[in-house]
N, C-alpha and C. Protein backbone atom coordinates (compact mmCIF):
# COMPACT_ATOMS: atom_id res chain seq x y z
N UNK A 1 5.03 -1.34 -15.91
CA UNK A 1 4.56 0.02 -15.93
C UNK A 1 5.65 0.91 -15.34
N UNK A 2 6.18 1.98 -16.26
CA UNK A 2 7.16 2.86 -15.71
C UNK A 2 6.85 3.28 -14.51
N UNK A 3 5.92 3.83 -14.68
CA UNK A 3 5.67 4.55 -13.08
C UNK A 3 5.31 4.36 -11.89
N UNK A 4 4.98 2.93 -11.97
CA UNK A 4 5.15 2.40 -10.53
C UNK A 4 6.46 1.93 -10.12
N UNK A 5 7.22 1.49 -10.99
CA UNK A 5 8.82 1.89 -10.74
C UNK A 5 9.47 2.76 -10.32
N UNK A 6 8.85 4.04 -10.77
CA UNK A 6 9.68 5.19 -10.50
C UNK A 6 9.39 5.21 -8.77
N UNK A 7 8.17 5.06 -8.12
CA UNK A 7 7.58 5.14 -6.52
C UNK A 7 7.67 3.99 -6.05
N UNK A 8 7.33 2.79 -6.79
CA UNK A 8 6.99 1.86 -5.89
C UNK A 8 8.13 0.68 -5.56
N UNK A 9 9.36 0.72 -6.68
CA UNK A 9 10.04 -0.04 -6.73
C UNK A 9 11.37 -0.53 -5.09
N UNK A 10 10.79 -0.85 -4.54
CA UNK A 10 11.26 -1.06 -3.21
C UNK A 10 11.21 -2.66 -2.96
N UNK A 11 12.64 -3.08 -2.64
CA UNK A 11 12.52 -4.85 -2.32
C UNK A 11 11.79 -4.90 -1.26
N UNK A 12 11.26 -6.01 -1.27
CA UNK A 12 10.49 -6.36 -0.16
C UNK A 12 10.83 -7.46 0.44
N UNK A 13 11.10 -7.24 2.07
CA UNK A 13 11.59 -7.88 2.92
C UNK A 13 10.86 -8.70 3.62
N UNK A 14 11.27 -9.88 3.56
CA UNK A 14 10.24 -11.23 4.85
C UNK A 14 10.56 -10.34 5.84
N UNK A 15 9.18 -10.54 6.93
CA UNK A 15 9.49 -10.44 8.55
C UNK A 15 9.58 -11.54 8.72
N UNK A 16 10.46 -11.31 9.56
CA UNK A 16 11.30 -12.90 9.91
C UNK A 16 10.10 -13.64 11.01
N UNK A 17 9.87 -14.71 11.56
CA UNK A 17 8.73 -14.95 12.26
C UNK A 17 9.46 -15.32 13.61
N UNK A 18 8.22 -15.34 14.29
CA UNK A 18 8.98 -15.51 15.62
C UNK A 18 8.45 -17.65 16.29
N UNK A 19 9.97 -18.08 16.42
CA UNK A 19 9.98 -19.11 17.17
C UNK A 19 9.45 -19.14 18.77
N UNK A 20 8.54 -20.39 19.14
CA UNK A 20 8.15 -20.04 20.65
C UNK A 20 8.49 -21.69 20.87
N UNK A 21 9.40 -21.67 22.32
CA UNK A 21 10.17 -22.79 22.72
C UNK A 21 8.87 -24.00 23.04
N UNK A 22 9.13 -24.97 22.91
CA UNK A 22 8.06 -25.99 23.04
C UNK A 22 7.64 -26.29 24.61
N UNK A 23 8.67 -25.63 25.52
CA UNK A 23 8.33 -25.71 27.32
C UNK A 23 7.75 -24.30 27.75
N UNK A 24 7.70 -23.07 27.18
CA UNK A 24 7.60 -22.02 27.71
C UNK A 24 8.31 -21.51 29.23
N UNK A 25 8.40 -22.96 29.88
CA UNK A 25 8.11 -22.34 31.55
C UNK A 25 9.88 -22.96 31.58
N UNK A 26 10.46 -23.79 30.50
CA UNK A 26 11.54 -24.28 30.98
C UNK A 26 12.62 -22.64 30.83
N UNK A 27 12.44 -21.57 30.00
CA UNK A 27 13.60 -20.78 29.74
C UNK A 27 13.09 -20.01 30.54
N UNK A 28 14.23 -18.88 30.78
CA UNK A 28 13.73 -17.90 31.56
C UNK A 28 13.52 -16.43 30.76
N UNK A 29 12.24 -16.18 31.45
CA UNK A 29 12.12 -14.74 30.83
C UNK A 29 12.66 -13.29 30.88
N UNK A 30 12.72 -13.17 29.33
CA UNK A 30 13.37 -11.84 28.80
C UNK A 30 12.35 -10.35 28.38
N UNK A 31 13.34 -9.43 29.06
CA UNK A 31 12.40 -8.34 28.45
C UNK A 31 12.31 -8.73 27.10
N UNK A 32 10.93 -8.35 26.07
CA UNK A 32 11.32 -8.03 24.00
C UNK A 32 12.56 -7.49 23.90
N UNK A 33 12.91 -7.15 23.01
CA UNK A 33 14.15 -6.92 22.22
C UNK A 33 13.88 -5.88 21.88
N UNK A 34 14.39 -4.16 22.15
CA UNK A 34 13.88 -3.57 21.41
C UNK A 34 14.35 -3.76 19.39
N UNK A 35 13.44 -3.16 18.77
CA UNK A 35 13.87 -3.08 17.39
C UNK A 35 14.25 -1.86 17.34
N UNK A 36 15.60 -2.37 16.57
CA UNK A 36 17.22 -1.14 16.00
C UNK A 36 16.02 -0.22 14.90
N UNK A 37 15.26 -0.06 14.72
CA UNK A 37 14.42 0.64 13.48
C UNK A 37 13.77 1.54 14.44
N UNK A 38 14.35 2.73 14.41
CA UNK A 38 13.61 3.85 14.40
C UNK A 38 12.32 4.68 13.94
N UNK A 39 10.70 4.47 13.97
CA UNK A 39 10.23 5.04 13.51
C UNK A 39 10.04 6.44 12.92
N UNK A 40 10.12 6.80 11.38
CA UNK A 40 9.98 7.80 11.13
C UNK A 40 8.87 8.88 11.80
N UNK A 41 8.89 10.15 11.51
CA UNK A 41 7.75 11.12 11.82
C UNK A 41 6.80 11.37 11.02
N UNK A 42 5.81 11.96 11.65
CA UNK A 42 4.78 11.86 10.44
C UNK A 42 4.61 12.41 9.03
N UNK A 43 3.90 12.12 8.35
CA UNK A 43 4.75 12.25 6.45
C UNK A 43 4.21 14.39 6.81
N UNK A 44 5.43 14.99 6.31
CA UNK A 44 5.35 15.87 5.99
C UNK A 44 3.74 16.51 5.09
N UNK A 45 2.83 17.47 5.51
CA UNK A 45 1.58 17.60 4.62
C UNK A 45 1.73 18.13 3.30
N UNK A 46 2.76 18.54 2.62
CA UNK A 46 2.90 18.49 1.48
C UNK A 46 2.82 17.40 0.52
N UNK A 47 3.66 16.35 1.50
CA UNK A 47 3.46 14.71 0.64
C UNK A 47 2.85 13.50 1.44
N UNK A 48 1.79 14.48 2.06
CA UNK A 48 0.96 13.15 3.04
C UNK A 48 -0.60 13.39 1.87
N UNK A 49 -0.21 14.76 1.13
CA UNK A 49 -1.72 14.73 0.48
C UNK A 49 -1.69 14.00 -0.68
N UNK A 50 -0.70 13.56 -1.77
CA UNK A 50 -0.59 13.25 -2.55
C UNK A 50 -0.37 11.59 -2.30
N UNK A 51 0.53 11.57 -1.39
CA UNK A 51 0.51 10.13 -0.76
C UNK A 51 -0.92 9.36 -0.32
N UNK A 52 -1.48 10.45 0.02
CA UNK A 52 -3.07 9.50 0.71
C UNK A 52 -3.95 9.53 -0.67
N UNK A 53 -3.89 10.64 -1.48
CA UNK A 53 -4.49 10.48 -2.83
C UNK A 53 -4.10 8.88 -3.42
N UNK A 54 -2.75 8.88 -3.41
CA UNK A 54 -2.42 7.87 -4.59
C UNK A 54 -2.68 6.39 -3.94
N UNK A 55 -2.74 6.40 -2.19
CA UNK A 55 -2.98 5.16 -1.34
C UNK A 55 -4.63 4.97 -2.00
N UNK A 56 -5.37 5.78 -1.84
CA UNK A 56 -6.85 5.84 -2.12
C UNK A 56 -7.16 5.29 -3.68
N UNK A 57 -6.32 5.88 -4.79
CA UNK A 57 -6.43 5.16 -6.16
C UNK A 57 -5.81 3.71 -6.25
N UNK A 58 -5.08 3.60 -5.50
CA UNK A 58 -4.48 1.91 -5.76
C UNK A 58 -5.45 1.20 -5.05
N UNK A 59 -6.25 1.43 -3.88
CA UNK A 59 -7.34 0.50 -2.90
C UNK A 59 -8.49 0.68 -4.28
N UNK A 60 -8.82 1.66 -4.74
CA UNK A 60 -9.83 1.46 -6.28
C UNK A 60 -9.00 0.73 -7.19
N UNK A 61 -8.10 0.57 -7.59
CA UNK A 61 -7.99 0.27 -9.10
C UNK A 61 -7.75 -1.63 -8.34
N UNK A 62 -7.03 -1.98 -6.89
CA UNK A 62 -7.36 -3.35 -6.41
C UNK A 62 -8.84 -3.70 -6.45
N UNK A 63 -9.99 -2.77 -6.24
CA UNK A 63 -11.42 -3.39 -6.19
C UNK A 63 -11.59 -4.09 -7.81
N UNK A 64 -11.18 -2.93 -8.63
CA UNK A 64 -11.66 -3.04 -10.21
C UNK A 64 -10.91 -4.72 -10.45
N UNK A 65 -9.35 -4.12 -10.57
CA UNK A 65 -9.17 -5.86 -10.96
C UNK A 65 -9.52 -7.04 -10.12
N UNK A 66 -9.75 -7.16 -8.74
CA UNK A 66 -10.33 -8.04 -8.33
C UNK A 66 -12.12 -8.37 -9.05
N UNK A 67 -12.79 -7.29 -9.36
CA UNK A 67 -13.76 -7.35 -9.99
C UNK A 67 -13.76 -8.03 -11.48
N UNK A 68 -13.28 -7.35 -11.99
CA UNK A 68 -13.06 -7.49 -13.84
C UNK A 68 -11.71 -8.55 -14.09
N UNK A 69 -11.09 -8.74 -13.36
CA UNK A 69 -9.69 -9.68 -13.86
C UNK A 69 -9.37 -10.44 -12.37
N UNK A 70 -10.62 -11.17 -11.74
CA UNK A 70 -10.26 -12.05 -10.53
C UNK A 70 -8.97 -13.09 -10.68
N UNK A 71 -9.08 -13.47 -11.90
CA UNK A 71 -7.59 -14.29 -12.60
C UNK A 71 -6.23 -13.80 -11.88
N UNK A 72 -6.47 -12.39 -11.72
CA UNK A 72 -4.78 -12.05 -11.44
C UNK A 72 -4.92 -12.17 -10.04
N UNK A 73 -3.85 -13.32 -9.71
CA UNK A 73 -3.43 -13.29 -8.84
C UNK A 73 -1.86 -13.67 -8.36
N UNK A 74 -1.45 -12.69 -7.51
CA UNK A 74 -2.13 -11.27 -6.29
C UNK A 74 -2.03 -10.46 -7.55
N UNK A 75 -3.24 -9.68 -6.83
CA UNK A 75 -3.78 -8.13 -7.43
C UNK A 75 -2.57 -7.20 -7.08
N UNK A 76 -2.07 -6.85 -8.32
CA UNK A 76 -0.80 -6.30 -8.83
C UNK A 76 -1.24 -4.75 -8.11
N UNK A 77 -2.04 -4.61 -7.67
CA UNK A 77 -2.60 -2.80 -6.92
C UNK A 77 -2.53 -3.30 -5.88
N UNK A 78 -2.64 -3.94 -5.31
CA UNK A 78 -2.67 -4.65 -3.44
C UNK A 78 -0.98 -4.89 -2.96
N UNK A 79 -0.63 -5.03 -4.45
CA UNK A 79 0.97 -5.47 -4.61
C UNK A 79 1.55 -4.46 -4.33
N UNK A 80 1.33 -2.89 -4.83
CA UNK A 80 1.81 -2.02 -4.99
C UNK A 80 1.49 -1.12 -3.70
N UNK A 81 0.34 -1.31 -3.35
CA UNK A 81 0.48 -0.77 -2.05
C UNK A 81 1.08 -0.93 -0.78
N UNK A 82 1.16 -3.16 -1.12
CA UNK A 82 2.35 -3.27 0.15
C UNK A 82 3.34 -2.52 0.04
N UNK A 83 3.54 -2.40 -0.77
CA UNK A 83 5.65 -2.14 -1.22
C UNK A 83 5.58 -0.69 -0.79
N UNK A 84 4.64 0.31 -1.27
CA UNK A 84 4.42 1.53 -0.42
C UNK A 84 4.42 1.34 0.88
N UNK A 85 3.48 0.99 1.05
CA UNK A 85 3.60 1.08 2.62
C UNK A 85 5.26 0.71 3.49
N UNK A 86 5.61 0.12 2.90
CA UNK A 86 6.95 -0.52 3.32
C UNK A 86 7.85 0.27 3.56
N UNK A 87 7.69 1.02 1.98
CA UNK A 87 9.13 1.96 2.15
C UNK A 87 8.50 3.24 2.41
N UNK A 88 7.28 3.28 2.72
CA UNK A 88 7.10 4.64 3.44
C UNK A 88 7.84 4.44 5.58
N UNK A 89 8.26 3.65 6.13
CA UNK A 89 8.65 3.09 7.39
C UNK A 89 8.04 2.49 7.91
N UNK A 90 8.61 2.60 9.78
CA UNK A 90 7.47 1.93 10.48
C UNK A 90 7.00 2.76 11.37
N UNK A 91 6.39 4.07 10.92
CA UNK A 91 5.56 4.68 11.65
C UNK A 91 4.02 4.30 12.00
N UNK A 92 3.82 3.77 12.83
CA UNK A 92 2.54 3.14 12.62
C UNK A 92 1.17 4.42 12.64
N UNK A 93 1.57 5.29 13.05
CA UNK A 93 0.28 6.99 12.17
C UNK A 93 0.12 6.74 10.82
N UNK A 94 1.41 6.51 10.46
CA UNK A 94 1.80 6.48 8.79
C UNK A 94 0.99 5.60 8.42
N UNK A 95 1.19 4.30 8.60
CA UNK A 95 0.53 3.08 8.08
C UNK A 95 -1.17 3.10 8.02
N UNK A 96 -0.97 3.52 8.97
CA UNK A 96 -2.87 3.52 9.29
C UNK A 96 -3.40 4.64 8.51
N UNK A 97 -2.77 5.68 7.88
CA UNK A 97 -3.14 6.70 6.94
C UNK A 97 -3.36 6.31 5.86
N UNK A 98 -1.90 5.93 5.26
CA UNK A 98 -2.01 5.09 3.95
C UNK A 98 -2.81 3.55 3.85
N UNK A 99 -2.74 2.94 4.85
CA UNK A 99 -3.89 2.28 4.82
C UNK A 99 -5.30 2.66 5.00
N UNK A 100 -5.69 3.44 5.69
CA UNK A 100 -7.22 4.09 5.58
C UNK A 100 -7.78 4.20 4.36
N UNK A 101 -6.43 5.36 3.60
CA UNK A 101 -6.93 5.70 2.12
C UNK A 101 -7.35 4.97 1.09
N UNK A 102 -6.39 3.66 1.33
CA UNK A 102 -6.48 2.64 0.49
C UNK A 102 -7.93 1.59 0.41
N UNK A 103 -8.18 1.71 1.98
CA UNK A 103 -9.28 1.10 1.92
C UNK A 103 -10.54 2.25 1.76
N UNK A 104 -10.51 3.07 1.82
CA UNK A 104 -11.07 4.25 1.49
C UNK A 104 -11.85 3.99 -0.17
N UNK A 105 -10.53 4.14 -0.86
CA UNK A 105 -10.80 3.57 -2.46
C UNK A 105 -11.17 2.53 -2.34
N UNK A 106 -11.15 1.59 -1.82
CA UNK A 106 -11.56 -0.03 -2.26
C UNK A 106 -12.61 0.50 -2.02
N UNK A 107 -13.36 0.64 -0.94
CA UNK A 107 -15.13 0.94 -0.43
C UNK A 107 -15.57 1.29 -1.15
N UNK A 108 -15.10 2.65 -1.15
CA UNK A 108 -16.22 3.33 -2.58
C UNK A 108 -16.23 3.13 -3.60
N UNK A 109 -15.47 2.13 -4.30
CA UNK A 109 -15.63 1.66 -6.10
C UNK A 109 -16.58 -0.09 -5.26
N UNK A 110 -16.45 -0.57 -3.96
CA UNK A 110 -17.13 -1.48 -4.06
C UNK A 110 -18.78 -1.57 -4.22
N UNK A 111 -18.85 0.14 -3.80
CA UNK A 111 -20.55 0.45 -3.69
C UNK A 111 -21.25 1.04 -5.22
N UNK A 112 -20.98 1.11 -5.53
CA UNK A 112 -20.72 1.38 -7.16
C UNK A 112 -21.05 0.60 -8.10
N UNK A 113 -19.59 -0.41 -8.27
CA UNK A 113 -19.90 -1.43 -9.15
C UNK A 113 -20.35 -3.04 -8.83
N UNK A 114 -20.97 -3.59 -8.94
CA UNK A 114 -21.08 -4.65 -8.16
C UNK A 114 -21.02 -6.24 -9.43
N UNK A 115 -20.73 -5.61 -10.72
CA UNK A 115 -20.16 -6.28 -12.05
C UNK A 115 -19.64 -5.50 -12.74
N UNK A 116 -18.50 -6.35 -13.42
CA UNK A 116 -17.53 -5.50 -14.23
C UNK A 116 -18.24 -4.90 -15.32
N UNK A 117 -18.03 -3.69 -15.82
CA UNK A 117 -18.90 -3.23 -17.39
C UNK A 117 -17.94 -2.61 -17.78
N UNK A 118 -18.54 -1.65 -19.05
CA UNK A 118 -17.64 -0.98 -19.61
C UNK A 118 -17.50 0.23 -19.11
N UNK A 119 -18.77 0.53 -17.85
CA UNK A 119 -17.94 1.97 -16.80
C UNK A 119 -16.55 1.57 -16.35
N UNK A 120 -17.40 0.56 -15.39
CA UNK A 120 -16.10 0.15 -14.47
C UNK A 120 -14.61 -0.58 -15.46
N UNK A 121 -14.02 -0.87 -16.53
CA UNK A 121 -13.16 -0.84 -17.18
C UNK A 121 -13.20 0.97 -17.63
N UNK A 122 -13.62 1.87 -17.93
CA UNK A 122 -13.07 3.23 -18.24
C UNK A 122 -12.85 4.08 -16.63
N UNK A 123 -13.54 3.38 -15.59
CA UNK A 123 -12.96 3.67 -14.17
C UNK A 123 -11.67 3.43 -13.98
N UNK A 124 -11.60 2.34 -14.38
CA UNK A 124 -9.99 1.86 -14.06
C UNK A 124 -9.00 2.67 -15.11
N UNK A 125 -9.53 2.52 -16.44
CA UNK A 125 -8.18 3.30 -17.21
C UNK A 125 -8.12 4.42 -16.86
N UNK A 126 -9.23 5.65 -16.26
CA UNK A 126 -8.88 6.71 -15.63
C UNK A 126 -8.29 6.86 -14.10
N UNK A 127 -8.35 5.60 -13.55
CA UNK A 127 -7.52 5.57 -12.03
C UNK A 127 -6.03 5.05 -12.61
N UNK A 128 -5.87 4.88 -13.86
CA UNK A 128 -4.56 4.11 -13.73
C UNK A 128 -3.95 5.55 -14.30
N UNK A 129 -4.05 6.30 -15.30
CA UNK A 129 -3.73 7.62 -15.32
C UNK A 129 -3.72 8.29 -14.84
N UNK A 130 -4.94 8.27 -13.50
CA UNK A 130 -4.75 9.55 -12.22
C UNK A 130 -3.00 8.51 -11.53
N UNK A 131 -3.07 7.41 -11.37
CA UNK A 131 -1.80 6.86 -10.26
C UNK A 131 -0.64 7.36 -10.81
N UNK A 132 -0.51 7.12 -12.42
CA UNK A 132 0.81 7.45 -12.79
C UNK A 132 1.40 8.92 -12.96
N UNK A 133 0.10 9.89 -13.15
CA UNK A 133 0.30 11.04 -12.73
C UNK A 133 0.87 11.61 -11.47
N UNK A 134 0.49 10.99 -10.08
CA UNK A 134 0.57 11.02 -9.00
C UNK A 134 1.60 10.85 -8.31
N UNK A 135 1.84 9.34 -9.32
CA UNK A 135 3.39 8.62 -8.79
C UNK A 135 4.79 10.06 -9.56
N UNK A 136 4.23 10.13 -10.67
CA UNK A 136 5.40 10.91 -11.24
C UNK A 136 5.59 12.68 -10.89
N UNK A 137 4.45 13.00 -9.95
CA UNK A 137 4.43 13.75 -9.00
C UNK A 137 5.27 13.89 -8.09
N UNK A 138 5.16 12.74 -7.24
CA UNK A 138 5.71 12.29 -6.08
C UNK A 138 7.01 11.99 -6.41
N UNK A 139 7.55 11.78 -7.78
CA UNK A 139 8.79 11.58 -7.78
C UNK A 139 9.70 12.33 -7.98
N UNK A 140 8.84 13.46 -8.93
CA UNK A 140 9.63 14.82 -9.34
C UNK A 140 9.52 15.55 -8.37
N UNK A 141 8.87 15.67 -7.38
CA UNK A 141 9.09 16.39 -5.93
C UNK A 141 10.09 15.96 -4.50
N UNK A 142 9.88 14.62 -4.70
CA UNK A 142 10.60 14.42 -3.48
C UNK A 142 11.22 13.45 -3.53
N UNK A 143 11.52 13.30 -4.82
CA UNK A 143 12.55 12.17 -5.16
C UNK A 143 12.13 10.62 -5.63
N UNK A 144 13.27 9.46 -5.77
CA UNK A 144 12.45 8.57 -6.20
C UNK A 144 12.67 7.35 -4.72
């Protein structure tokens, strides 16, 4: 799909995990480390509204295909929201926004439909046209 390319196309990086020594008490303790990653500030409200819109349609259009196409797996909308979230930083305001929204949409298409029909398939083809609208919003405004 073009247009989750145009927003969403961001590599996605392992967090590396953290090793814990098998003595604990034999090393000696260190302050954490701070992390070289600077958290960004909070998303500007010009593109925090469109951003929380489009977080909110991808948490719906993940309910629908988990509903109607449980087969796909991972849910290619759950997919797309990690990768947002990612390259939106590590502001953690941020995260919890765009995550709210997201689960925001999942909730309310979960109270709704509770089997796939032919609403809930014309739900989804109209959330997948509101996203790509949104995304190509977001791209012609503030870049890709």
């Amino acid at each position: 799909m073009r247009w989750a390319l145009a927003v969403l196309l961001v590599a996605a990086t392992a967090l590396p995990g953290s090793a814990q020594p098998a003595n604990p008490a034999a090393t000696p303790r260190r302050p954490p480390a701070q992390t070289p990653e600077t958290p960004r500030a909070a998303l500007p409200a010009e593109y925090e509204k469109p951003m929380l819109e489009l977080s909110e349609t991808l948490g719906s259009l993940a309910f629908l295909t988990a509903l109607c196409r449980p087969e796909e797996r991972p849910n290619p909308w759950q997919k797309r929201m990690e990768t947002l979230v990612t390259s939106e930083g590590a502001a953690q305001a941020n995260r919890e926004r765009l995550m709210g929204a997201y689960n925001t949409g999942f909730a309310a298409f979960s109270t709704t439909y509770r089997q796939c029909t032919e609403a809930a398939w014309a739900a989804r083809a109209m959330l997948v046209r509101d996203a790509g609208r949104l995304a190509r919003t977001l791209e012609q405004r503030f870049g890709g």
